[in-house]
C-alpha atoms as a PDB file:
ATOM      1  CA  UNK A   1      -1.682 -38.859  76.429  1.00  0.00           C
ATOM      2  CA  UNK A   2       0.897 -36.749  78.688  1.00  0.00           C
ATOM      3  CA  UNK A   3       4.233 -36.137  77.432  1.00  0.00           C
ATOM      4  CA  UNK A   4       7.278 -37.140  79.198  1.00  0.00           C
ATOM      5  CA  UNK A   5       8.518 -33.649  79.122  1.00  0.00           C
ATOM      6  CA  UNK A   6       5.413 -32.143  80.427  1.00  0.00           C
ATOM      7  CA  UNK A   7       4.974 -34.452  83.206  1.00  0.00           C
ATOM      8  CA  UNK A   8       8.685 -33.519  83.973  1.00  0.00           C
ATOM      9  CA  UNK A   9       8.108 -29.589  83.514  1.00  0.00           C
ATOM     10  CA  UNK A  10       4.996 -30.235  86.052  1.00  0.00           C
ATOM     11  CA  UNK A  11       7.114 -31.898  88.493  1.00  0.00           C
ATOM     12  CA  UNK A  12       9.538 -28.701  88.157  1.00  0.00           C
ATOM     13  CA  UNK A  13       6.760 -26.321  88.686  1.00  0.00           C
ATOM     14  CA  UNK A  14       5.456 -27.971  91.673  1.00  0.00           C
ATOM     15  CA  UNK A  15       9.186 -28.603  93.472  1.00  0.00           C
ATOM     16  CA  UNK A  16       9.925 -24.764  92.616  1.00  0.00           C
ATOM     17  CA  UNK A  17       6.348 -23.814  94.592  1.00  0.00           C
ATOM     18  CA  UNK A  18       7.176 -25.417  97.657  1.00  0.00           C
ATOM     19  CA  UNK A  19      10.928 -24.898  98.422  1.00  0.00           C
ATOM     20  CA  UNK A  20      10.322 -21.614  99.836  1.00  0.00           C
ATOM     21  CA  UNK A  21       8.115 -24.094 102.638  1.00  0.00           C
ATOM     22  CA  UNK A  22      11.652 -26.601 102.972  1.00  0.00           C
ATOM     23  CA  UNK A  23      13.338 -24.754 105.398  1.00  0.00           C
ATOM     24  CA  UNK A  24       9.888 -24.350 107.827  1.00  0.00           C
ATOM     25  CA  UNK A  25       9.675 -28.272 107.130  1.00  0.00           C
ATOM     26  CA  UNK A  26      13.548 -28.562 107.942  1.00  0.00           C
ATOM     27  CA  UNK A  27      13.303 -26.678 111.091  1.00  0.00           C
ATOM     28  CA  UNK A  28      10.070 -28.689 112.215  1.00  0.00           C
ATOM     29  CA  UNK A  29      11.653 -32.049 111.880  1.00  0.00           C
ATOM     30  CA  UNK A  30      15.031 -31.165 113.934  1.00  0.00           C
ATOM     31  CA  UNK A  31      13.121 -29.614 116.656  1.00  0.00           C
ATOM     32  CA  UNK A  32      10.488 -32.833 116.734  1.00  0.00           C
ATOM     33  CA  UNK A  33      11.480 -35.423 114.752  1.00  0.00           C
ATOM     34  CA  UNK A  34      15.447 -35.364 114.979  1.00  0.00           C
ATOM     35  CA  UNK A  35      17.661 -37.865 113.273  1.00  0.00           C
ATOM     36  CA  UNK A  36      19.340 -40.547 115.715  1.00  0.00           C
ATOM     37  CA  UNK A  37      22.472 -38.798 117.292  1.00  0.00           C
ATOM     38  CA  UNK A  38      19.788 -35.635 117.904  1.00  0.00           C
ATOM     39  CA  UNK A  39      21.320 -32.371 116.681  1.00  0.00           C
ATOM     40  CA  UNK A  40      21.746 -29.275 117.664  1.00  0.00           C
ATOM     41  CA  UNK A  41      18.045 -27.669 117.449  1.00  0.00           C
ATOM     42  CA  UNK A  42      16.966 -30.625 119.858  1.00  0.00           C
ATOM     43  CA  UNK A  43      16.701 -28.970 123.458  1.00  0.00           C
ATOM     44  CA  UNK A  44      14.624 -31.753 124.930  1.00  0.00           C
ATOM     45  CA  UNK A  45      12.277 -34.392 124.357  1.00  0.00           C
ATOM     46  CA  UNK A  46       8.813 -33.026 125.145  1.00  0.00           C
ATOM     47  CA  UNK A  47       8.535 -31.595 121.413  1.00  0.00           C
ATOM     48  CA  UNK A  48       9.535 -35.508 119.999  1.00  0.00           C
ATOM     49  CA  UNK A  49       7.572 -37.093 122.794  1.00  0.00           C
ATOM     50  CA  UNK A  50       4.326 -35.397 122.075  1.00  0.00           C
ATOM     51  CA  UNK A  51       4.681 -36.058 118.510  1.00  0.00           C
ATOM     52  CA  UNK A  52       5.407 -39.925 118.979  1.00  0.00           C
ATOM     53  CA  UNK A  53       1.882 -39.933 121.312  1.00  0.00           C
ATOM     54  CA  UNK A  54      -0.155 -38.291 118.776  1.00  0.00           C
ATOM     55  CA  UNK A  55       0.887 -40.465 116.060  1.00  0.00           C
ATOM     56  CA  UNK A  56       0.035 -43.441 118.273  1.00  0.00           C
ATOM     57  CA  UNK A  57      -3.021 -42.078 118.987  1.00  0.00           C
ATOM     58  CA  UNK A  58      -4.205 -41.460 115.374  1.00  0.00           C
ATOM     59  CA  UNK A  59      -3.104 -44.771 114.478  1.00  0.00           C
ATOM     60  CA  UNK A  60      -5.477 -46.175 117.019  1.00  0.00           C
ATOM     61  CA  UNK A  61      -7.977 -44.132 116.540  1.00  0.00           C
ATOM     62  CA  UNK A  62      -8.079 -43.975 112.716  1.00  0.00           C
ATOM     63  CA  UNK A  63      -6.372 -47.373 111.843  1.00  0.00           C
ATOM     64  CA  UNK A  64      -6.469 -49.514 114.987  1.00  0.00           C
ATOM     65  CA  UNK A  65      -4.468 -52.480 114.087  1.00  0.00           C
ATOM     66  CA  UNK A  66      -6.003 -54.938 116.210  1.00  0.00           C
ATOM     67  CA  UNK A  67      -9.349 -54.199 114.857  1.00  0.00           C
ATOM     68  CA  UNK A  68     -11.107 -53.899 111.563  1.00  0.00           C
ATOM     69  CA  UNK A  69     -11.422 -50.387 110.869  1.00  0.00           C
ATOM     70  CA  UNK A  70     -13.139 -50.387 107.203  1.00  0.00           C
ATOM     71  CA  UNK A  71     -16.110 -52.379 105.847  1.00  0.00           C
ATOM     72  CA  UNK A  72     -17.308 -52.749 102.498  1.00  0.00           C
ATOM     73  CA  UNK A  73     -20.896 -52.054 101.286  1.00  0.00           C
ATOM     74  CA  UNK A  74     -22.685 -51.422  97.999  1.00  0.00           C
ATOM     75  CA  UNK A  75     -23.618 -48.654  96.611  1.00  0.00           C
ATOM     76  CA  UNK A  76     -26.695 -48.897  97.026  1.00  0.00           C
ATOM     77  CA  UNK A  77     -28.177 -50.432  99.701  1.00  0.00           C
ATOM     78  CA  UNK A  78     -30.000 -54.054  99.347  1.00  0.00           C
ATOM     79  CA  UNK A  79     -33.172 -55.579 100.089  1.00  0.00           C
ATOM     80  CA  UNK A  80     -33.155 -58.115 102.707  1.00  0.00           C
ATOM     81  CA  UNK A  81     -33.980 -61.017 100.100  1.00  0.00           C
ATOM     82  CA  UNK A  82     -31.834 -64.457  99.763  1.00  0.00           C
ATOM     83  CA  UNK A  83     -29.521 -62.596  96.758  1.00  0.00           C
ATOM     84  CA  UNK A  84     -29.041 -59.500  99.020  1.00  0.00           C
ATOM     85  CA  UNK A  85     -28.187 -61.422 101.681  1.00  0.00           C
ATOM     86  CA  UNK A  86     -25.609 -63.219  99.856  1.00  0.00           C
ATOM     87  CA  UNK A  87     -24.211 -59.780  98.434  1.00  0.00           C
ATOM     88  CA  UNK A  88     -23.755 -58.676 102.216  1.00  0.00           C
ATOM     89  CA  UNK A  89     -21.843 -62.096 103.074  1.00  0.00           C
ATOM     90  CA  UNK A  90     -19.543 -62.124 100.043  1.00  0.00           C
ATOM     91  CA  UNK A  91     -18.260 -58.484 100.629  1.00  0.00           C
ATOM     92  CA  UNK A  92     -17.923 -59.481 104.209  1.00  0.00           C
ATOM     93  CA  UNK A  93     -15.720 -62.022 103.277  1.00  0.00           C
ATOM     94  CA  UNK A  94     -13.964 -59.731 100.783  1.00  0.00           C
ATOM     95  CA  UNK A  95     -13.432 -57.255 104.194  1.00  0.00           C
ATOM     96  CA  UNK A  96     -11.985 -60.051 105.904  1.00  0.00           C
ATOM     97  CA  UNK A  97      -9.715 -61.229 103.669  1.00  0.00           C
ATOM     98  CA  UNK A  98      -8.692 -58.022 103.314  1.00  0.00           C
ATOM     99  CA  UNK A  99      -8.170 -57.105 106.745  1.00  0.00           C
ATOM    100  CA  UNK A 100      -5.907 -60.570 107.254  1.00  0.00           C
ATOM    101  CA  UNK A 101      -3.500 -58.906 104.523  1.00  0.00           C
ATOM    102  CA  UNK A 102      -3.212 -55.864 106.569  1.00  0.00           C
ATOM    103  CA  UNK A 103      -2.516 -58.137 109.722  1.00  0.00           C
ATOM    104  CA  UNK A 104       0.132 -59.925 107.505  1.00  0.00           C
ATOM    105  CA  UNK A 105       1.511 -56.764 106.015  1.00  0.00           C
ATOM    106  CA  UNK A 106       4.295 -54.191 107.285  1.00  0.00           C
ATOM    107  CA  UNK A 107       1.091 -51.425 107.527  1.00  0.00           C
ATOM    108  CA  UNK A 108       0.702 -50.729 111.049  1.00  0.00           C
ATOM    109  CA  UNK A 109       4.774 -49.805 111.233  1.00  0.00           C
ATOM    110  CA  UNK A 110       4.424 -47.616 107.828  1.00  0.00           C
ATOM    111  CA  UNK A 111       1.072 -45.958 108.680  1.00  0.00           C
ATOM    112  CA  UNK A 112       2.654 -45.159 111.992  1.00  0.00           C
ATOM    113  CA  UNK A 113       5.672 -43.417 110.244  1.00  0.00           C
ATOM    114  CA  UNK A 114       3.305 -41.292 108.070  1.00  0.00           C
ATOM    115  CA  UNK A 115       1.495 -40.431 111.021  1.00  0.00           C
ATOM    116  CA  UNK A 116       4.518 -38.718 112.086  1.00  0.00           C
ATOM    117  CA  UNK A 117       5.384 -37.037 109.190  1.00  0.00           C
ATOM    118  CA  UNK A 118       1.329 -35.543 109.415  1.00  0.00           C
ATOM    119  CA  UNK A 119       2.098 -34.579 112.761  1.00  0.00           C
ATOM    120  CA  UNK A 120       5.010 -32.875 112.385  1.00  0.00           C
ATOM    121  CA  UNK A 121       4.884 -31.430 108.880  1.00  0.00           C
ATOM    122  CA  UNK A 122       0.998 -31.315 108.245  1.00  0.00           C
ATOM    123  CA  UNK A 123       1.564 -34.163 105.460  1.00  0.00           C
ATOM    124  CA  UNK A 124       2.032 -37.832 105.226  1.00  0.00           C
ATOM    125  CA  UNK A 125       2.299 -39.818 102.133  1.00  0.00           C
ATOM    126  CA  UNK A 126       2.021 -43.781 102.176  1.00  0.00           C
ATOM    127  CA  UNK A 127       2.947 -45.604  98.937  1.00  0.00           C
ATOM    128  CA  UNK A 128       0.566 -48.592  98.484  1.00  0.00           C
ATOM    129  CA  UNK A 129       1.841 -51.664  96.021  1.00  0.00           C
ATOM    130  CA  UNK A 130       1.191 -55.342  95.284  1.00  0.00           C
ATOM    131  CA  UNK A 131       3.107 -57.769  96.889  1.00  0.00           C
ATOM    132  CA  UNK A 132       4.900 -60.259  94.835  1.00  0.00           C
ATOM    133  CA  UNK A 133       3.443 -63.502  94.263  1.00  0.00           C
ATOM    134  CA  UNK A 134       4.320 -66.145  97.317  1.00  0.00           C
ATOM    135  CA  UNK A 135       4.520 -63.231  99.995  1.00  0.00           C
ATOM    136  CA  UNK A 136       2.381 -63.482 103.129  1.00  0.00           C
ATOM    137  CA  UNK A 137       0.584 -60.131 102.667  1.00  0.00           C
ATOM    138  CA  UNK A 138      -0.760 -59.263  99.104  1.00  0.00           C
ATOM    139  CA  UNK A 139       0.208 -55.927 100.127  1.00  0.00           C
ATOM    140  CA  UNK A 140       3.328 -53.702 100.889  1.00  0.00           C
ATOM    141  CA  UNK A 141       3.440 -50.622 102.450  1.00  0.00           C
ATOM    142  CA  UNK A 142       6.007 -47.769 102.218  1.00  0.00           C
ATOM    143  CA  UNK A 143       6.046 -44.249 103.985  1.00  0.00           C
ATOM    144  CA  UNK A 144       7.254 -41.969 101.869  1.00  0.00           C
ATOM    145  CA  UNK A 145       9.050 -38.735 102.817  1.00  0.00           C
ATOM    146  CA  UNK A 146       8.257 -35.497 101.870  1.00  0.00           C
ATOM    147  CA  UNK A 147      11.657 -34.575 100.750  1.00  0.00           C
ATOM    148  CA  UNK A 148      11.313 -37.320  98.280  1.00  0.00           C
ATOM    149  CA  UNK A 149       7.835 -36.261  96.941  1.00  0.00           C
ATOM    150  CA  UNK A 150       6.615 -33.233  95.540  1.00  0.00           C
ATOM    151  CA  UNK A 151       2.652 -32.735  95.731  1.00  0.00           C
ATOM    152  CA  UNK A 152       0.713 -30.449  93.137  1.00  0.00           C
ATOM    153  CA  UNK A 153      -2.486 -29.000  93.371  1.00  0.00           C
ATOM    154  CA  UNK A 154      -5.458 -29.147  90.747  1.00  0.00           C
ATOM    155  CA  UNK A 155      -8.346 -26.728  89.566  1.00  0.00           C
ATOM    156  CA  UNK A 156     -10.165 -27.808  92.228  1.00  0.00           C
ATOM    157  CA  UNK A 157      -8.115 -26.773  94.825  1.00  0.00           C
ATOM    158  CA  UNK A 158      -7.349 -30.348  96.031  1.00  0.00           C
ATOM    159  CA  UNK A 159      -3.688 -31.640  96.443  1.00  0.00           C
ATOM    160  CA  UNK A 160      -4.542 -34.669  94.153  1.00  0.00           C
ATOM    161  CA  UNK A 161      -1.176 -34.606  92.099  1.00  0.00           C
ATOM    162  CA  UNK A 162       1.984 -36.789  93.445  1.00  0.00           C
ATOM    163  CA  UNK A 163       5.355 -36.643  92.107  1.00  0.00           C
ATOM    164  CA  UNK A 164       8.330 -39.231  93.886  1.00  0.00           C
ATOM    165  CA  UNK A 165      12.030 -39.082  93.747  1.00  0.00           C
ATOM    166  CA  UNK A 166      13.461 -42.251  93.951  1.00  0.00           C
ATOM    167  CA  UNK A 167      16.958 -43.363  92.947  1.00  0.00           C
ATOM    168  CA  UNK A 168      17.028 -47.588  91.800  1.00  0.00           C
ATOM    169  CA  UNK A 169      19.844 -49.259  90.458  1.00  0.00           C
ATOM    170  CA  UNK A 170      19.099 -50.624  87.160  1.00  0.00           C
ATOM    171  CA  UNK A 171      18.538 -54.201  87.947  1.00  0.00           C
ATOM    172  CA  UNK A 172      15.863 -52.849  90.646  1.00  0.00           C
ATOM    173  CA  UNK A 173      14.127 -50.915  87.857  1.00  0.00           C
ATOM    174  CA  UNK A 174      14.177 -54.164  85.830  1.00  0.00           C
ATOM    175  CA  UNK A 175      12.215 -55.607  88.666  1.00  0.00           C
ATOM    176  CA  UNK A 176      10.018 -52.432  89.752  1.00  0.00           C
ATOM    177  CA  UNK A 177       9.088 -52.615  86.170  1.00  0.00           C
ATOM    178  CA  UNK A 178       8.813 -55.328  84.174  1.00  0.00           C
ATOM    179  CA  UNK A 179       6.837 -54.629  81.053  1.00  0.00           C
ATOM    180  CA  UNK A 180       9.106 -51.095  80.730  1.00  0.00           C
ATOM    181  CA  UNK A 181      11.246 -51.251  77.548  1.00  0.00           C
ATOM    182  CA  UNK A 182      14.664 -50.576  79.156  1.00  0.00           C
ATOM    183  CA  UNK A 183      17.397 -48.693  76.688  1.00  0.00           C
ATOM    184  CA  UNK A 184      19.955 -51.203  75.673  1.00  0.00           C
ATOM    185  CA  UNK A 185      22.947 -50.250  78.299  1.00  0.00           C
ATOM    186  CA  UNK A 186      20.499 -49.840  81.057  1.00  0.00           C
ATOM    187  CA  UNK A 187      19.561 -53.835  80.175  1.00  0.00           C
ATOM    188  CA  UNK A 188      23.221 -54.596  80.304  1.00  0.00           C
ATOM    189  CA  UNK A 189      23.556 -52.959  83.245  1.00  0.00           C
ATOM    190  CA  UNK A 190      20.641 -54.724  85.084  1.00  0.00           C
ATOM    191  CA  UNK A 191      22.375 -57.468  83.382  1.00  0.00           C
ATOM    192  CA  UNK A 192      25.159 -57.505  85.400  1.00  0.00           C
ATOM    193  CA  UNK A 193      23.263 -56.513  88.490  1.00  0.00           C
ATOM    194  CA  UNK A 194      25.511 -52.664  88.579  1.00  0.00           C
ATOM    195  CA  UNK A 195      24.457 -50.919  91.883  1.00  0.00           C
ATOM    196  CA  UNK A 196      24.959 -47.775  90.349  1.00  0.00           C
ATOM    197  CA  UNK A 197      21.653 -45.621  91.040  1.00  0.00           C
ATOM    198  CA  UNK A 198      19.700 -44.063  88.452  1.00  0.00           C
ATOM    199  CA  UNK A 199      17.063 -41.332  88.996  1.00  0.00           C
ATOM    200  CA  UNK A 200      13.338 -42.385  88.504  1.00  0.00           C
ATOM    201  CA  UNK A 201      10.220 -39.902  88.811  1.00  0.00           C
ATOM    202  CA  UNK A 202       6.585 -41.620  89.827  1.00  0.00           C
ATOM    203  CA  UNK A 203       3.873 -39.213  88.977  1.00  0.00           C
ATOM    204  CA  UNK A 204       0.180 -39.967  90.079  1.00  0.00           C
ATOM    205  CA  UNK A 205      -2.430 -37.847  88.509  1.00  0.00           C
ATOM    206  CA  UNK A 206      -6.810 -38.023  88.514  1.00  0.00           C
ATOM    207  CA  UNK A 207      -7.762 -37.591  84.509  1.00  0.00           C
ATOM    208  CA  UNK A 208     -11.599 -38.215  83.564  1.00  0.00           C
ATOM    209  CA  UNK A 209     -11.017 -41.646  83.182  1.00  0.00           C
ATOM    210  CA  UNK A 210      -9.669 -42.096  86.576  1.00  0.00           C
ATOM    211  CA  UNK A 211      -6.114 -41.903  88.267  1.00  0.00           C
ATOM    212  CA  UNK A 212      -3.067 -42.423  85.858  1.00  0.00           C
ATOM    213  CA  UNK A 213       0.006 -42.759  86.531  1.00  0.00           C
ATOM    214  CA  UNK A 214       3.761 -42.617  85.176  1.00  0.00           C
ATOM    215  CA  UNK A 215       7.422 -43.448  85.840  1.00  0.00           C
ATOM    216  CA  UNK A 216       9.836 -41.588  83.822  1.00  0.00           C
ATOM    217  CA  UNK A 217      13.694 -42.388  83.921  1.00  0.00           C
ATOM    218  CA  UNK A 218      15.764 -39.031  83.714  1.00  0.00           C
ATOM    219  CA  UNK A 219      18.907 -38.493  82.133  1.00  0.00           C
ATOM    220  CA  UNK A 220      18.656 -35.107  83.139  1.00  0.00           C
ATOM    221  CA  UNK A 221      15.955 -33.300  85.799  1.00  0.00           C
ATOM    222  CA  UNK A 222      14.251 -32.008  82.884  1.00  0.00           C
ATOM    223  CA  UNK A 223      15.314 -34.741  80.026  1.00  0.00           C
ATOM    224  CA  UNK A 224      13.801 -37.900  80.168  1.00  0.00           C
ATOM    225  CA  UNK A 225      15.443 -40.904  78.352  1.00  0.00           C
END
């Protein structure tokens, strides 16, 4: 099992790596991606214009929204007999289903924003949860930033580590995480519904048993509670 403190001192390691790559990102977004009211790196629009039209254009090439783009198929492949035919019908209705929670769900808006972020920074991050029960899509879809996550590489050379910064008021956390024992002020706090944000770190590591994952509340960047 992973320590608290490690997870935290790999999180360090990995933000320390890449801020001498912030400024580079910095510079890219204000001359592409500018915030609202522009700024003053922003000569014209043919750098965010371009941008905008690629990240269209991967989303419908790559994710076309008004199409299925993914199937599902066994691993290995089936004879055509009644029970393999029946395998290829249920996981066809499995794809469907699927693909009407993706119609239902906020993806084509958040894949388009990570698109951006690919285009302009060479990375894009979407956070993938469960819905809560009684929504329309069993699915919810968040771009994430890159300022707010910290990627880490493995022995293999693959980028397959995610750390994200978020900041959630206690009662949020409460919600985010139900099954989390919660110190006894912070349950007060969520008690009383206090807007007050607290820092949170989500890690997202691949072990031999498969992909773990943590969320660590910090007292401190390098102390967790």
């Amino acid at each position: 099992m992973v320590e608290p403190t490690e997870i935290l001192a790999r999180h360090a390691r990995a933000l320390e790596r890449r801020r001498p790559f912030e400024p580079i990102w910095q510079a890219c977004y204000d001359h592409v991606l500018p915030s609202p009211s522009g700024g003053p790196a922003l000569f014209d629009a043919t750098a965010a214009d371009a941008a905008e039209q690629l990240a269209a254009s991967l989303l419908a090439e790559l994710t076309p929204p008004w199409s299925r783009w993914f199937g599902l198929a066994p691993t290995r492949p089936v004879e055509d007999t009644p029970q393999g035919r029946a395998v290829a019908e249920a996981l066809e209705d499995a794809a469907a289903t699927l693909q009407g929670h993706f119609d239902r769900s906020n993806f084509a808006i958040e894949m388009h924003q990570a698109f951006l972020d690919l285009v302009v920074t060479g990375t894009g991050l979407l956070l993938v949860e469960e819905a809560p029960l009684g929504e329309a899509s069993a699915f919810r879809f968040t771009a994430v930033p890159l300022r707010s996550a910290v990627l880490e590489e493995g022995p293999t050379g693959r980028l397959d580590t995610v750390f994200r910064q978020a900041r959630l008021s206690a009662a949020e956390i409460r919600h985010r995480y139900p099954s989390a024992e919660l110190p006894p002020d912070l349950a007060r706090a969520a008690t009383r519904d206090d807007p007050a944000p607290l820092p949170v770190l989500e890690a997202v590591w691949p072990d031999r048993s498969g992909i773990r994952y943590a969320a660590l509340l910090t007292a401190e960047p390098d102390r967790p509670v």
